[in-house]
N, C-alpha and C. Protein backbone atom coordinates (compact mmCIF):
# COMPACT_ATOMS: atom_id res chain seq x y z
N UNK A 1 22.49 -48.07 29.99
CA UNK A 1 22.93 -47.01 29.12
C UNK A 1 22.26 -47.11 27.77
N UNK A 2 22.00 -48.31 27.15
CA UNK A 2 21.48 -48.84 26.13
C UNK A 2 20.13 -48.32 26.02
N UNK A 3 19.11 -48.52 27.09
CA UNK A 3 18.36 -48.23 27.54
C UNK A 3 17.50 -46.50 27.28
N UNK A 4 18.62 -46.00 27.92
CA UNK A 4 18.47 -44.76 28.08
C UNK A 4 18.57 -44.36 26.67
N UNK A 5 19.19 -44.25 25.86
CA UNK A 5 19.52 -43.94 24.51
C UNK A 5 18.41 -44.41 23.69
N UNK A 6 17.75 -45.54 24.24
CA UNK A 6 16.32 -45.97 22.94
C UNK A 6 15.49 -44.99 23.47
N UNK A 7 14.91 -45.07 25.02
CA UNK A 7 14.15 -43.66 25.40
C UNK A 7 14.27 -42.86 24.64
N UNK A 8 15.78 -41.96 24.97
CA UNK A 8 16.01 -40.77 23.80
C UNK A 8 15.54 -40.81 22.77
N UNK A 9 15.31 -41.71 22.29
CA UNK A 9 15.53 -41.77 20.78
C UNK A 9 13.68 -41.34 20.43
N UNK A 10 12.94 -42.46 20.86
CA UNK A 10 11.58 -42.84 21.09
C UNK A 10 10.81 -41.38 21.35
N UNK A 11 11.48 -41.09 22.60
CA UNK A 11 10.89 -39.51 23.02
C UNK A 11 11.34 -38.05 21.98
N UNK A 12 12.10 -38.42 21.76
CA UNK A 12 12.88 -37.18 21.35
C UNK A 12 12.15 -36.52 19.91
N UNK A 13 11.91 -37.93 18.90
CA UNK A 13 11.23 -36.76 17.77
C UNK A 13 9.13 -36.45 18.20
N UNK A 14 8.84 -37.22 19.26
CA UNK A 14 7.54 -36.61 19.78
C UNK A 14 7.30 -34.98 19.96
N UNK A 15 8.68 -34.89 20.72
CA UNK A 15 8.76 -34.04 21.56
C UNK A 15 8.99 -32.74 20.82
N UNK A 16 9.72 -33.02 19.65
CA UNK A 16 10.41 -31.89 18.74
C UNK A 16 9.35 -31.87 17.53
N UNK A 17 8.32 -32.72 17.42
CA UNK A 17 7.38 -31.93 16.65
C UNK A 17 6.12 -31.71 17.69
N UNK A 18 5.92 -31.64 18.38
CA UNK A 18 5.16 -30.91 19.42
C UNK A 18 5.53 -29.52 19.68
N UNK A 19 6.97 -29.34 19.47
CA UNK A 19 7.58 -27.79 19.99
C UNK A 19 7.13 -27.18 18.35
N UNK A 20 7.77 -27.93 17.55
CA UNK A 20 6.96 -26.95 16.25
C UNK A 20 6.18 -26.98 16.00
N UNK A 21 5.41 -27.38 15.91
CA UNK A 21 3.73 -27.69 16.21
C UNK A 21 3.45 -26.13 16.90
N UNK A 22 3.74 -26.13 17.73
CA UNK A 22 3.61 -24.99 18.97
C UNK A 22 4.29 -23.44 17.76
N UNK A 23 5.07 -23.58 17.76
CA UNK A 23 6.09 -22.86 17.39
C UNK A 23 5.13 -22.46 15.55
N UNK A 24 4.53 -23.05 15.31
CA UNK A 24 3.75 -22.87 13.95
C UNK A 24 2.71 -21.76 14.62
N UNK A 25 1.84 -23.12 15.27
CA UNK A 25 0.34 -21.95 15.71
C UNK A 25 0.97 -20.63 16.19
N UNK A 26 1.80 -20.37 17.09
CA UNK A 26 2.10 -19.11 17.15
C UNK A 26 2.20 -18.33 16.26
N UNK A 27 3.05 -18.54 15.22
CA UNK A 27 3.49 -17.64 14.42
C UNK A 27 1.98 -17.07 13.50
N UNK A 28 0.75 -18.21 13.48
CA UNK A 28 -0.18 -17.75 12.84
C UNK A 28 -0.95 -17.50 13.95
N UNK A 29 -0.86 -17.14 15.16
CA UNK A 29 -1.88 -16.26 16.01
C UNK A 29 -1.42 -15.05 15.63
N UNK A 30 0.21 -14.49 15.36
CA UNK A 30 0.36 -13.02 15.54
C UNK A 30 0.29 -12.77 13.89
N UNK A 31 0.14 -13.19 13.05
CA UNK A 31 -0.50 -12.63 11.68
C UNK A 31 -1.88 -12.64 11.76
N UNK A 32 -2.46 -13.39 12.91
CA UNK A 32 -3.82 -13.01 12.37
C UNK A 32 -4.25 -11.63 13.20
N UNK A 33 -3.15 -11.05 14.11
CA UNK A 33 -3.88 -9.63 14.36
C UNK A 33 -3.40 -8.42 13.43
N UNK A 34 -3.00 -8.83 12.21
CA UNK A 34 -2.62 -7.83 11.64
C UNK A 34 -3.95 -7.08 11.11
N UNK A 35 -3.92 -5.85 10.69
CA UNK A 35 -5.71 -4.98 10.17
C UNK A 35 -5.18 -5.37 8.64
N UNK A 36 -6.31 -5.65 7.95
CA UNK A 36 -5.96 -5.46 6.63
C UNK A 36 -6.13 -4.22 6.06
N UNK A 37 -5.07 -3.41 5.43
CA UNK A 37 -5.33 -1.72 4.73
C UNK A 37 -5.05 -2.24 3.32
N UNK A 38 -5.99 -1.41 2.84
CA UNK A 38 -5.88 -1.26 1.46
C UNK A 38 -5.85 0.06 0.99
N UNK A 39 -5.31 0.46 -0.41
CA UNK A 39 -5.04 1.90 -1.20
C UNK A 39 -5.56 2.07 -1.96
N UNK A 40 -6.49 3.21 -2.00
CA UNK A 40 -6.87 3.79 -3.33
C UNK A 40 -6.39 4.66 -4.05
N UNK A 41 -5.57 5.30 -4.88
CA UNK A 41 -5.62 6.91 -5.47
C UNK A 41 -7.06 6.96 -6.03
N UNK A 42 -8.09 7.96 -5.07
CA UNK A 42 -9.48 8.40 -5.61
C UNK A 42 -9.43 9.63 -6.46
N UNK A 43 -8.32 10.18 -6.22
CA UNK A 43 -8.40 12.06 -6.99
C UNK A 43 -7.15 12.41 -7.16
N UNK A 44 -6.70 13.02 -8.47
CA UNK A 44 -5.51 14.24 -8.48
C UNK A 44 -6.18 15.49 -8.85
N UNK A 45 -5.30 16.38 -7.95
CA UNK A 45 -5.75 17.76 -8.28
C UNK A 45 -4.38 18.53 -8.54
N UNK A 46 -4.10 19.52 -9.48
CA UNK A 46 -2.87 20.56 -9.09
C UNK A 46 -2.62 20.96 -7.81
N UNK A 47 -1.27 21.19 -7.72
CA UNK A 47 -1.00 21.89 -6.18
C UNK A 47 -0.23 22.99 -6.95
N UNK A 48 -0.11 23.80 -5.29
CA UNK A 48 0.47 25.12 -5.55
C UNK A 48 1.64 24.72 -5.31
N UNK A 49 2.76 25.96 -5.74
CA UNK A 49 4.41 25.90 -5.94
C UNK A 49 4.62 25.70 -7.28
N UNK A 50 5.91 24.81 -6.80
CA UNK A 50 6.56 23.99 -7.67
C UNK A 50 7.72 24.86 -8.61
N UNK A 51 8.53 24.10 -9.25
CA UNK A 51 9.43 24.48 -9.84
C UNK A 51 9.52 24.04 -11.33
N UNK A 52 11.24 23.86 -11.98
CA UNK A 52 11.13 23.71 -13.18
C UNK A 52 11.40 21.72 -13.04
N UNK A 53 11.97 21.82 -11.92
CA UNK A 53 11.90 19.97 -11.69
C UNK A 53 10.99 18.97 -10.94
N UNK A 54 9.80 20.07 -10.53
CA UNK A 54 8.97 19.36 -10.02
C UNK A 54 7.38 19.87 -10.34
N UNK A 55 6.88 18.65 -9.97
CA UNK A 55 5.04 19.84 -10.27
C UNK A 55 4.40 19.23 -8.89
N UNK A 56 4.09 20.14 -8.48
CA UNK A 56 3.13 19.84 -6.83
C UNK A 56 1.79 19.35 -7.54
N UNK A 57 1.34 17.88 -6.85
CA UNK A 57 -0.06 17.62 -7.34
C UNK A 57 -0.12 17.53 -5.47
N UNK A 58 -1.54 17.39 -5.87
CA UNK A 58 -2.51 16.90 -4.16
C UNK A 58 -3.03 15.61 -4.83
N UNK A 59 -3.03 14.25 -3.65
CA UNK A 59 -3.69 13.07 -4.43
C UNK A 59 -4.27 12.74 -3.11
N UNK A 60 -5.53 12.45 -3.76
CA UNK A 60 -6.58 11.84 -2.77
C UNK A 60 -6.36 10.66 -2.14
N UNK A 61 -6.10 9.80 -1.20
CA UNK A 61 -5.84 8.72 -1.00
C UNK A 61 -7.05 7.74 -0.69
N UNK A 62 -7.67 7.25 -0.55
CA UNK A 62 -8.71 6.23 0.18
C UNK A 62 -8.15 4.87 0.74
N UNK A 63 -7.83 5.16 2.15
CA UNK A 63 -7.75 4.07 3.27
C UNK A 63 -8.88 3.05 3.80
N UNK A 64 -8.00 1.72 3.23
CA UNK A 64 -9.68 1.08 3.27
C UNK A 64 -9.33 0.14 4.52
N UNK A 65 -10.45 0.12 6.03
CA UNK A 65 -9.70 -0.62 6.87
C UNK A 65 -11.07 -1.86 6.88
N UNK A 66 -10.53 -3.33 6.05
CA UNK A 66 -11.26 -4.26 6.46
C UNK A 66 -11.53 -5.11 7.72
N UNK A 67 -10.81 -4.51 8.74
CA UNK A 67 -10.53 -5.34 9.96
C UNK A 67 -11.67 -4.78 10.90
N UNK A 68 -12.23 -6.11 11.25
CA UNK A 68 -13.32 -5.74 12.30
C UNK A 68 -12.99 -4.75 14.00
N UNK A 69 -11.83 -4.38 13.79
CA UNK A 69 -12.21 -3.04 15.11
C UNK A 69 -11.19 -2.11 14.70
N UNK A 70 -11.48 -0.69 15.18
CA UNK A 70 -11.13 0.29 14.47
C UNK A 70 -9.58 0.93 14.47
N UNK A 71 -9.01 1.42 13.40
CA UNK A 71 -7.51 1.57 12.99
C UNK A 71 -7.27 3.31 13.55
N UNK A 72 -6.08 4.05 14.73
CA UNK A 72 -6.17 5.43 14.30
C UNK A 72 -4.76 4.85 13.16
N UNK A 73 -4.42 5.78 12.78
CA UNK A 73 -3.80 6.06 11.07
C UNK A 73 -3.17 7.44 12.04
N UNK A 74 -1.73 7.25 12.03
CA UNK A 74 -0.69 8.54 12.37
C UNK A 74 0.14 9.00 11.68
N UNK A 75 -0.34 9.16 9.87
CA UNK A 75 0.34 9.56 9.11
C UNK A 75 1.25 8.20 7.90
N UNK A 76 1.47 8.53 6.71
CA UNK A 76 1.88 8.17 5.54
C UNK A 76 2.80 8.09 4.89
N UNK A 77 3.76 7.63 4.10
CA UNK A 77 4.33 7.81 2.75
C UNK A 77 4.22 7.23 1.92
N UNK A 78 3.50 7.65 0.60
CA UNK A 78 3.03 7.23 -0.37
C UNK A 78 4.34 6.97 -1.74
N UNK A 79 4.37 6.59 -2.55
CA UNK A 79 5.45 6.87 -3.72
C UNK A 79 4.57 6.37 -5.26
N UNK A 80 5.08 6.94 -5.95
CA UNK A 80 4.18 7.17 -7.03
C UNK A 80 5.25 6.49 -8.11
N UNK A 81 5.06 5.84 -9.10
CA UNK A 81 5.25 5.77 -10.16
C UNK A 81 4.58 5.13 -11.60
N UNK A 82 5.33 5.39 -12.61
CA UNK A 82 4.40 5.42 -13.54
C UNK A 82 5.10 4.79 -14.68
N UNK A 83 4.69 3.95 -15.37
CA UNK A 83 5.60 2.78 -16.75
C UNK A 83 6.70 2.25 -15.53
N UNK A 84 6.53 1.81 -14.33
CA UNK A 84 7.53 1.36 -13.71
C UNK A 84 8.88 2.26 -13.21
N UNK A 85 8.86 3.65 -13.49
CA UNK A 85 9.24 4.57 -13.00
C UNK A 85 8.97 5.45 -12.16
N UNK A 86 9.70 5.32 -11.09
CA UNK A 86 9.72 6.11 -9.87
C UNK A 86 9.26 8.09 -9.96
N UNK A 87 8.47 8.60 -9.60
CA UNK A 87 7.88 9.95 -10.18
C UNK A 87 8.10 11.39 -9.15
N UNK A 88 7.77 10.11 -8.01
CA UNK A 88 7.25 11.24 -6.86
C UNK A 88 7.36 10.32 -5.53
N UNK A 89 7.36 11.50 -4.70
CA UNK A 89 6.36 10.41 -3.15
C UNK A 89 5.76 11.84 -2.37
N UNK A 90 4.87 11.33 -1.93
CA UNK A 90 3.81 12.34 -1.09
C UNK A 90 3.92 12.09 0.52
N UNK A 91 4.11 12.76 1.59
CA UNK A 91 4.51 12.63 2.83
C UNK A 91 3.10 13.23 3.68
N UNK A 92 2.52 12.24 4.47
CA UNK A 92 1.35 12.97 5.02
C UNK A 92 1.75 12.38 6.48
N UNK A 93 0.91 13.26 7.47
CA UNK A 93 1.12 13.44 8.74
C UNK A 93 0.26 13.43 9.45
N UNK A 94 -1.08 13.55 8.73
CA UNK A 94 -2.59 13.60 9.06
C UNK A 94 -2.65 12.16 10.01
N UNK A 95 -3.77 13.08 11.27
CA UNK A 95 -4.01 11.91 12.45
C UNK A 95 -5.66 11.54 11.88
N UNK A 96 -5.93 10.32 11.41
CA UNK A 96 -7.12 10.10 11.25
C UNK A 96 -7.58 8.76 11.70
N UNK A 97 -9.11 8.80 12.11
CA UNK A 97 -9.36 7.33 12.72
C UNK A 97 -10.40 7.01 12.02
N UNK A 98 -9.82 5.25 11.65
CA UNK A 98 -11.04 4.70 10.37
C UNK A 98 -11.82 3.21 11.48
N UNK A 99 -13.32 3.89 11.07
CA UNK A 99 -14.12 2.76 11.75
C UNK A 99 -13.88 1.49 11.13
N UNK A 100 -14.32 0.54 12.21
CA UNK A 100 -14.27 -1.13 11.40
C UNK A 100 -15.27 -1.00 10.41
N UNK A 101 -14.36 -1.56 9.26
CA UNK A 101 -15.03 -2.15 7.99
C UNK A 101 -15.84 -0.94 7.07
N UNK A 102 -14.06 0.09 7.12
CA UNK A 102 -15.47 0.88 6.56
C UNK A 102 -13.80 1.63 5.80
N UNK A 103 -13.41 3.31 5.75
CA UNK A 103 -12.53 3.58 4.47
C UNK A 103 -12.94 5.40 4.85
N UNK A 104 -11.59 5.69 4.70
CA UNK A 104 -11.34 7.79 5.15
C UNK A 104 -10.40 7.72 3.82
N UNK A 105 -10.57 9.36 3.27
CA UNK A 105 -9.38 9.60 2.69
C UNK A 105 -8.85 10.67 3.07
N UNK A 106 -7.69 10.79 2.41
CA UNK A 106 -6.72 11.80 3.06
C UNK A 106 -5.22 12.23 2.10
N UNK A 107 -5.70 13.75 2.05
CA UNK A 107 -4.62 14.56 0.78
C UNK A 107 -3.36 14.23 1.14
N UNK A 108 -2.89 14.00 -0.24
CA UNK A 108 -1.08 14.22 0.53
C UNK A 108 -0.99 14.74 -0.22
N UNK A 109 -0.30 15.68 -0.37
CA UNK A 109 0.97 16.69 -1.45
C UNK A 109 1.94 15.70 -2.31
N UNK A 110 2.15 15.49 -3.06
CA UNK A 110 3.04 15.12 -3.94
C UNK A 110 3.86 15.83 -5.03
N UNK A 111 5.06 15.49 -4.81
CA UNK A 111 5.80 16.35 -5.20
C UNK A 111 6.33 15.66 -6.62
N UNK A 112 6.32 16.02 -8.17
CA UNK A 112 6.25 14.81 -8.90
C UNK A 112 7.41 15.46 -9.77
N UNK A 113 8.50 14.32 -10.21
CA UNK A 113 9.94 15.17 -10.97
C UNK A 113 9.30 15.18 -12.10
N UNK A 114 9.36 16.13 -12.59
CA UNK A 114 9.18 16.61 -14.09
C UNK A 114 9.97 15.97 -15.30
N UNK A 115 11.38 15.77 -14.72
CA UNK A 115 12.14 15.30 -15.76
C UNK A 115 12.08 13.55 -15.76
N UNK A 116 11.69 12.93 -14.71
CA UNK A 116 11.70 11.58 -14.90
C UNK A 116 9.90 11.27 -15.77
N UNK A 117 9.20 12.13 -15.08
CA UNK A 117 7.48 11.85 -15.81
C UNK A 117 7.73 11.94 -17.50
N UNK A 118 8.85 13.25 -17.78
CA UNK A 118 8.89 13.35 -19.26
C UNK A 118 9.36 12.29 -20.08
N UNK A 119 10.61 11.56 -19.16
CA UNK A 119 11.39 10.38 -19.75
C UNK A 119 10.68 9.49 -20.18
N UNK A 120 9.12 9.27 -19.06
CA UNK A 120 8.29 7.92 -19.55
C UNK A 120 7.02 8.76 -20.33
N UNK A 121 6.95 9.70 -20.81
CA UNK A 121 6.10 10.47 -22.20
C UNK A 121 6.50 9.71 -23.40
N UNK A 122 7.38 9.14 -23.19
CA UNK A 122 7.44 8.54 -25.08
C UNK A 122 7.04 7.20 -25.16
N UNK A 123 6.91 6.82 -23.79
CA UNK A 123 6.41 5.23 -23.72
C UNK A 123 5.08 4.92 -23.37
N UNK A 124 4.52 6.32 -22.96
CA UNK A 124 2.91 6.45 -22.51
C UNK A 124 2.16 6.41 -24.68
N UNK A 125 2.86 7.82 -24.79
CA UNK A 125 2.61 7.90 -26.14
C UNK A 125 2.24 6.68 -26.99
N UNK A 126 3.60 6.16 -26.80
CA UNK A 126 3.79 4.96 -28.16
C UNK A 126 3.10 3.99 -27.91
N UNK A 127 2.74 3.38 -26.45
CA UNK A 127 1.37 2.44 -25.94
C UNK A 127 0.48 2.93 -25.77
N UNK A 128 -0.07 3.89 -25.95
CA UNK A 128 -1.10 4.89 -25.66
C UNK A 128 -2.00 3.96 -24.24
N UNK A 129 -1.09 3.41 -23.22
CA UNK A 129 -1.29 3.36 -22.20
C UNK A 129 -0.46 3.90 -21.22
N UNK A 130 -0.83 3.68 -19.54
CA UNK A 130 0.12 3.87 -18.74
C UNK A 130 -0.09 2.86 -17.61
N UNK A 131 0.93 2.32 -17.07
CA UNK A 131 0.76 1.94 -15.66
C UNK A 131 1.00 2.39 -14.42
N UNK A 132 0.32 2.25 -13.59
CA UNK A 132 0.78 2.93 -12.46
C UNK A 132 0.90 1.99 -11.41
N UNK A 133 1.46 2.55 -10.18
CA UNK A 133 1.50 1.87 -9.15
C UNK A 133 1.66 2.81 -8.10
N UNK A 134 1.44 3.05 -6.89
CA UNK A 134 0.76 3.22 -5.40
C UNK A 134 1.21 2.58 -4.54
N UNK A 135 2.88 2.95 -3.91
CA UNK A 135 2.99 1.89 -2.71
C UNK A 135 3.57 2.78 -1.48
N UNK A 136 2.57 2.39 -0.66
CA UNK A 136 2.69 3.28 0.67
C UNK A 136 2.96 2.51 2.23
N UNK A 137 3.65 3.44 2.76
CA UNK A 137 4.09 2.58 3.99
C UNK A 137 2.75 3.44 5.47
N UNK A 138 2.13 3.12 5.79
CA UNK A 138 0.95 3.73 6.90
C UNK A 138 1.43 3.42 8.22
N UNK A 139 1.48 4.21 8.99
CA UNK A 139 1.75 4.15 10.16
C UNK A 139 0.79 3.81 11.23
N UNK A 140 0.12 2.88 11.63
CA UNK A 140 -1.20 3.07 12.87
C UNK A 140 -0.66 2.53 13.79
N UNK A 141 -1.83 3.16 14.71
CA UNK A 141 -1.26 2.64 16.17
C UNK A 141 -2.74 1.99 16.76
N UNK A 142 -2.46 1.02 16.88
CA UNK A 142 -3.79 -0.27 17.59
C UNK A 142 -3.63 -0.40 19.00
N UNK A 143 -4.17 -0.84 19.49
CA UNK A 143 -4.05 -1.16 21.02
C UNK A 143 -2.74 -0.46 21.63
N UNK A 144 -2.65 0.82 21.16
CA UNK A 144 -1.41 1.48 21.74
C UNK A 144 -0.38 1.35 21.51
N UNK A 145 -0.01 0.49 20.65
CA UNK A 145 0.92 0.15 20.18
C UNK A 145 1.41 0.35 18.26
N UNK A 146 2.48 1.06 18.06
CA UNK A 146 2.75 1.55 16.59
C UNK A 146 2.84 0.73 15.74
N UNK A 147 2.88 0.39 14.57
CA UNK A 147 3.01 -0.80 13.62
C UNK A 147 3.05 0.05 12.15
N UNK A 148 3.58 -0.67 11.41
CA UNK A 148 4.01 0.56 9.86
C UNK A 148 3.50 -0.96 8.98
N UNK A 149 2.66 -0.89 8.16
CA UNK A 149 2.22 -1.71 6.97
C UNK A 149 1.99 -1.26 5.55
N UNK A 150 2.77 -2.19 4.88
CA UNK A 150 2.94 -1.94 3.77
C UNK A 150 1.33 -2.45 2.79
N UNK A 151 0.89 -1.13 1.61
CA UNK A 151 0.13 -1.14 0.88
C UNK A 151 0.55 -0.98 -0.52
N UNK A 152 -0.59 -1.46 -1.40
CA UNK A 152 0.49 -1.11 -2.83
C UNK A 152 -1.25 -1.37 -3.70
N UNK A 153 -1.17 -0.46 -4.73
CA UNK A 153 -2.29 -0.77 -5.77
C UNK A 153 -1.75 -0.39 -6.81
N UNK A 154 -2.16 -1.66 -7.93
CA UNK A 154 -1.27 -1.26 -9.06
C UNK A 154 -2.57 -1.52 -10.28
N UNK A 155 -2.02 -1.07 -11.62
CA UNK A 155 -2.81 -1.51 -12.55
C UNK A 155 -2.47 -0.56 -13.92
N UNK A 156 -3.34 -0.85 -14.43
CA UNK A 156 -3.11 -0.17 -16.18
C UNK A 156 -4.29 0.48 -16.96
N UNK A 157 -4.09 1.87 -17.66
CA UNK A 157 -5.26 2.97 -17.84
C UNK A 157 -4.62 2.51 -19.65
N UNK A 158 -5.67 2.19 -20.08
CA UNK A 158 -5.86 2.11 -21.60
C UNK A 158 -6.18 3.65 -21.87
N UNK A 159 -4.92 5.08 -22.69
CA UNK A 159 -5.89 6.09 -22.36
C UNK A 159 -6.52 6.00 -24.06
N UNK A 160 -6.83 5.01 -24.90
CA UNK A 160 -7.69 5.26 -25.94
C UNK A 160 -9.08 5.02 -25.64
N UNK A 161 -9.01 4.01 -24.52
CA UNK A 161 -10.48 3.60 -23.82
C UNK A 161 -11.04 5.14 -23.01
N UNK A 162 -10.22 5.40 -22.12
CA UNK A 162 -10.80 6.81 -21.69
C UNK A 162 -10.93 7.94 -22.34
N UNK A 163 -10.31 8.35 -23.58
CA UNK A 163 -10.35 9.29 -24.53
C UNK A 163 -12.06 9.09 -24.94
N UNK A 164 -12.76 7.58 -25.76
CA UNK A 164 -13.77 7.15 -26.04
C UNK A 164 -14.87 7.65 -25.25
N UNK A 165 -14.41 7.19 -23.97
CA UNK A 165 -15.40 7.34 -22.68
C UNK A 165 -15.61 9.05 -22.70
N UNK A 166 -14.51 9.68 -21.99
CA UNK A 166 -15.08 11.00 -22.26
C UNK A 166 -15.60 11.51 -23.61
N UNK A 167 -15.06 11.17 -24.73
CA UNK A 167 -15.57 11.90 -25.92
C UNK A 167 -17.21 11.79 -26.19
N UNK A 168 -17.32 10.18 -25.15
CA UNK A 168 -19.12 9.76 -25.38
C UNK A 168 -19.73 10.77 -24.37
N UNK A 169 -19.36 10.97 -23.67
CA UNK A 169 -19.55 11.64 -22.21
C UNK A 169 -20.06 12.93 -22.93
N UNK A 170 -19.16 13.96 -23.59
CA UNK A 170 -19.20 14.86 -24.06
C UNK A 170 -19.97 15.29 -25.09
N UNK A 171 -20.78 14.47 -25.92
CA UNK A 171 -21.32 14.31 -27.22
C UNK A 171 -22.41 14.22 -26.88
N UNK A 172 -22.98 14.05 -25.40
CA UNK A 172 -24.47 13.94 -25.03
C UNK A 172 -24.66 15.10 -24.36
């Protein structure tokens, strides 16, 4: 009985880091088939409609697929905000297919509240910057199978630097 119990003992933590061992590599075989997507906003343009609480823009998106074999893309939701405030979100539906290692874009409508964009006007003003951020949920379907991945691009527009830029722009 004595016996048996040192076995146990001897075998037992071999055995239980062998299973996680196992139990690791797995978990990093199925992250490594994930595609990597990335987001651009490339363009705003006006859209048509709109009301007194909203303003329809169209925003260009650029889907960037770094994964060596090719992504279809079965549609979007984008959300917009701006000084860390929530603005808008744009809903697209568009079926598009992006080759390996390469990037499509694709309009969405955005629908943007008027009264929350105005709230962060006094904080764009007074920093005479803005930040934005871009976080979208993409829907593709790979080997037949659906999968929803999350994207996000963020960053910050100095607009005294771009005021400069165009004004040089303009002066030539």
């Amino acid at each position: 009985m004595r016996t048996q119990r040192l076995l146990c003992f001897l075998f037992f933590p071999p055995i239980l880091l062998i299973a996680l061992a196992a139990l690791l590599m797995n978990g990093c075989a199925t992250f490594q088939g994930e595609p990597p997507l990335d987001i651009m906003l490339s363009n705003v343009t006006p859209g048509q409609g709109g009301g007194v609480g909203d303003a329809p823009l169209n925003f260009v998106i650029r889907l960037e697929n770094a994964s060596p074999y090719p992504l279809t893309i079965e549609g979007g939701a984008y959300k917009v905000y701006l000084n860390d405030i929530y603005v808008g979100q744009g809903l697209s539906n568009e079926t598009l297919q992006i080759d390996r290692l390469a990037s499509a874009t694709v309009s969405v409508p955005v629908h943007v509240s008027t009264f929350r964009l105005v709230g962060s006007l006094y904080s764009v003003l007074k920093s005479n910057q803005v930040s934005y951020r871009l976080a979208g949920s993409i829907y593709v379907k790979h080997d037949g199978r659906p999968k929803t991945y999350q994207a996000t691009r963020e960053g910050m527009v100095n607009l005294a630097e771009v005021q400069n830029t165009l004004g040089g722009a303009n002066a030539q």
